[in-house]
C-alpha atoms as a PDB file:
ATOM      1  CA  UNK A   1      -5.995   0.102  -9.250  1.00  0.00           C
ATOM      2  CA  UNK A   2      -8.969  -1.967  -8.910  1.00  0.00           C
ATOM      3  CA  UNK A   3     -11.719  -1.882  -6.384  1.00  0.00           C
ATOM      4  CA  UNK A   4     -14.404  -4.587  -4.847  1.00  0.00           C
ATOM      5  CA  UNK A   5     -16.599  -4.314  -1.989  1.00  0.00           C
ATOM      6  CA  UNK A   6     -17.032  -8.135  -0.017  1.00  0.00           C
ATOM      7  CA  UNK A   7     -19.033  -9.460   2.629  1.00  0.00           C
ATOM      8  CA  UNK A   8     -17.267 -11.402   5.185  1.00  0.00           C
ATOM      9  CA  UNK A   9     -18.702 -13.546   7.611  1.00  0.00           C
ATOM     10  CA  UNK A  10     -17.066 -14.868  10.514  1.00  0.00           C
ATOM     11  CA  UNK A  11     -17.925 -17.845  12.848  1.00  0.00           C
ATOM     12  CA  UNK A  12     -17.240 -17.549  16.961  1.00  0.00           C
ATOM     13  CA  UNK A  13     -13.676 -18.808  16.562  1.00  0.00           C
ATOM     14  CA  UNK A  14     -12.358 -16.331  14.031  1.00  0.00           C
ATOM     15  CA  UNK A  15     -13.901 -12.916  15.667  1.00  0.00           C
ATOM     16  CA  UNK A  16     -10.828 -12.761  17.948  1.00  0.00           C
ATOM     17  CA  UNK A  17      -8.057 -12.901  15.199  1.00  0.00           C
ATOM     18  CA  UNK A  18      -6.549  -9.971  13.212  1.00  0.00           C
ATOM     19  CA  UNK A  19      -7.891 -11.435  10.151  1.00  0.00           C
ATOM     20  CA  UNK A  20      -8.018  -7.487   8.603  1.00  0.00           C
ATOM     21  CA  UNK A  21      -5.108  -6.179   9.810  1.00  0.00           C
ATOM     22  CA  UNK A  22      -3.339  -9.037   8.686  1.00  0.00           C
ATOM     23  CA  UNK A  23      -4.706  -8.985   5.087  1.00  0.00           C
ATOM     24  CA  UNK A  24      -3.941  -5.739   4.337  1.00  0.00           C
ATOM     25  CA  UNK A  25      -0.131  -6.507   5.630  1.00  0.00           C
ATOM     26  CA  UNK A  26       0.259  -9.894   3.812  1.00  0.00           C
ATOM     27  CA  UNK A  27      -1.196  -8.288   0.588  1.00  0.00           C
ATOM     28  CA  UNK A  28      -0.869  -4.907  -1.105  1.00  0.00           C
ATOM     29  CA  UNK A  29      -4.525  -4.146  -0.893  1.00  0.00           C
ATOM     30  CA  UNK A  30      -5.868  -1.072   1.289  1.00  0.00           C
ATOM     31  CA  UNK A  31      -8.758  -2.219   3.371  1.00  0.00           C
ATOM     32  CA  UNK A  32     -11.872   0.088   4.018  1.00  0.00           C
ATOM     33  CA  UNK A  33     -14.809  -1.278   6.788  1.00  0.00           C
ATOM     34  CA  UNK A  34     -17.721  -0.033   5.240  1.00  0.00           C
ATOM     35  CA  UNK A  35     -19.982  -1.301   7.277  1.00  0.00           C
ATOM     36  CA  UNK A  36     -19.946  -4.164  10.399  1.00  0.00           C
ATOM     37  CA  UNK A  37     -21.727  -5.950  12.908  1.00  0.00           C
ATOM     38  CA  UNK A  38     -19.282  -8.011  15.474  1.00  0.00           C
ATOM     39  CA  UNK A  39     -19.911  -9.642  18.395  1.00  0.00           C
ATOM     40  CA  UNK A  40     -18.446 -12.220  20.490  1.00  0.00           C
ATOM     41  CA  UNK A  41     -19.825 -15.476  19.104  1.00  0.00           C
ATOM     42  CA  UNK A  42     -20.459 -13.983  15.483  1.00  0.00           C
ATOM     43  CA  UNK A  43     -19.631 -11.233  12.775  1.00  0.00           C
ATOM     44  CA  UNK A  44     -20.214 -10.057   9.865  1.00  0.00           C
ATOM     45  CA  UNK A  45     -18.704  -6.869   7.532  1.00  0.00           C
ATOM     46  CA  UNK A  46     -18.547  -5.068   4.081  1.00  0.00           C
ATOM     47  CA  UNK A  47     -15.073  -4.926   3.296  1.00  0.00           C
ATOM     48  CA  UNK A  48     -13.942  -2.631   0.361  1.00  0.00           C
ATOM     49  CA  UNK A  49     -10.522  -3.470  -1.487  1.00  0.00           C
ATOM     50  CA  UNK A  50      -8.398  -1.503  -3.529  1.00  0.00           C
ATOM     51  CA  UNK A  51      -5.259  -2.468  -5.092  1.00  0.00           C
ATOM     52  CA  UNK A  52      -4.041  -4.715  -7.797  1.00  0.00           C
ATOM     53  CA  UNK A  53      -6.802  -7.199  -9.123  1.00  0.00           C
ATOM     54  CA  UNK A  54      -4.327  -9.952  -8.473  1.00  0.00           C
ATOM     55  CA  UNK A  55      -3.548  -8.782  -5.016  1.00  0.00           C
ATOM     56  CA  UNK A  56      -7.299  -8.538  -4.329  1.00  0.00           C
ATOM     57  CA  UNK A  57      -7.750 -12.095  -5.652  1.00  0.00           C
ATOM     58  CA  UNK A  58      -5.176 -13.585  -3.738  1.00  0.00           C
ATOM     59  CA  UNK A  59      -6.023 -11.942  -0.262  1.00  0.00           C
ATOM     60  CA  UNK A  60      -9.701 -13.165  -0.554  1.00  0.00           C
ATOM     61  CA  UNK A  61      -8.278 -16.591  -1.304  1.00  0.00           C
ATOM     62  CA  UNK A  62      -6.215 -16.389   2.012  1.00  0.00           C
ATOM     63  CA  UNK A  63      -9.185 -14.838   3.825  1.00  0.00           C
ATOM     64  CA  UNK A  64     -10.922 -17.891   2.516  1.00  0.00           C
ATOM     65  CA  UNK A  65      -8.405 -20.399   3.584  1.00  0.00           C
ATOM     66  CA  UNK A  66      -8.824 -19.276   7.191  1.00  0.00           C
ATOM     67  CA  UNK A  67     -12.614 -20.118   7.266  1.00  0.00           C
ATOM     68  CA  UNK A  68     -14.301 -16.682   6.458  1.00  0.00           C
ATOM     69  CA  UNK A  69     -17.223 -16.618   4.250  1.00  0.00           C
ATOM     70  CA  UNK A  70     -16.280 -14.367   1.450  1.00  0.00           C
ATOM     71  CA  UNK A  71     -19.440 -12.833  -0.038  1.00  0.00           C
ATOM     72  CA  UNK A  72     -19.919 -10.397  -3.304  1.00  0.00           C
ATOM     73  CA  UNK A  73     -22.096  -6.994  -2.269  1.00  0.00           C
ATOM     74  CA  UNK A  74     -23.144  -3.819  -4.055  1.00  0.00           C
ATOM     75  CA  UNK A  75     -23.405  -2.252  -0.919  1.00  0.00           C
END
């Protein structure tokens, strides 16, 4: 099992969708929120991942695909 920490940022018109929830049921990746800062118009969190690398890889792609920055961190 692999693990990465991200940071994902997300404009006004994403902070209302399941975007978490929904990656950790499309892919086999547990997620952790390590840390977070949401409101309303903006967000912004530390996301860690564990699971299969290729799992990881492909659920940041999707996460990607719907408009959230997708960051590297060693937080």
């Amino acid at each position: 099992m692999a693990k990465r920490r991200v940071m994902l940022t997300f404009s006004e018109e994403l902070t209302k969708e399941p975007i978490i929830y929904n990656l950790g049921q499309q892919f086999k990746v547990a997620t952790n929120i390590r840390r977070a800062d949401l409101t309303n118009d903006k967000g912004w969190l530390v996301l860690e991942l564990e699971g299969e690398e290729k799992e990881i890889e492909d659920g940041l792609a999707w996460v990607t695909s719907k408009g959230v920055r997708v960051d590297p961190t060693t937080e």
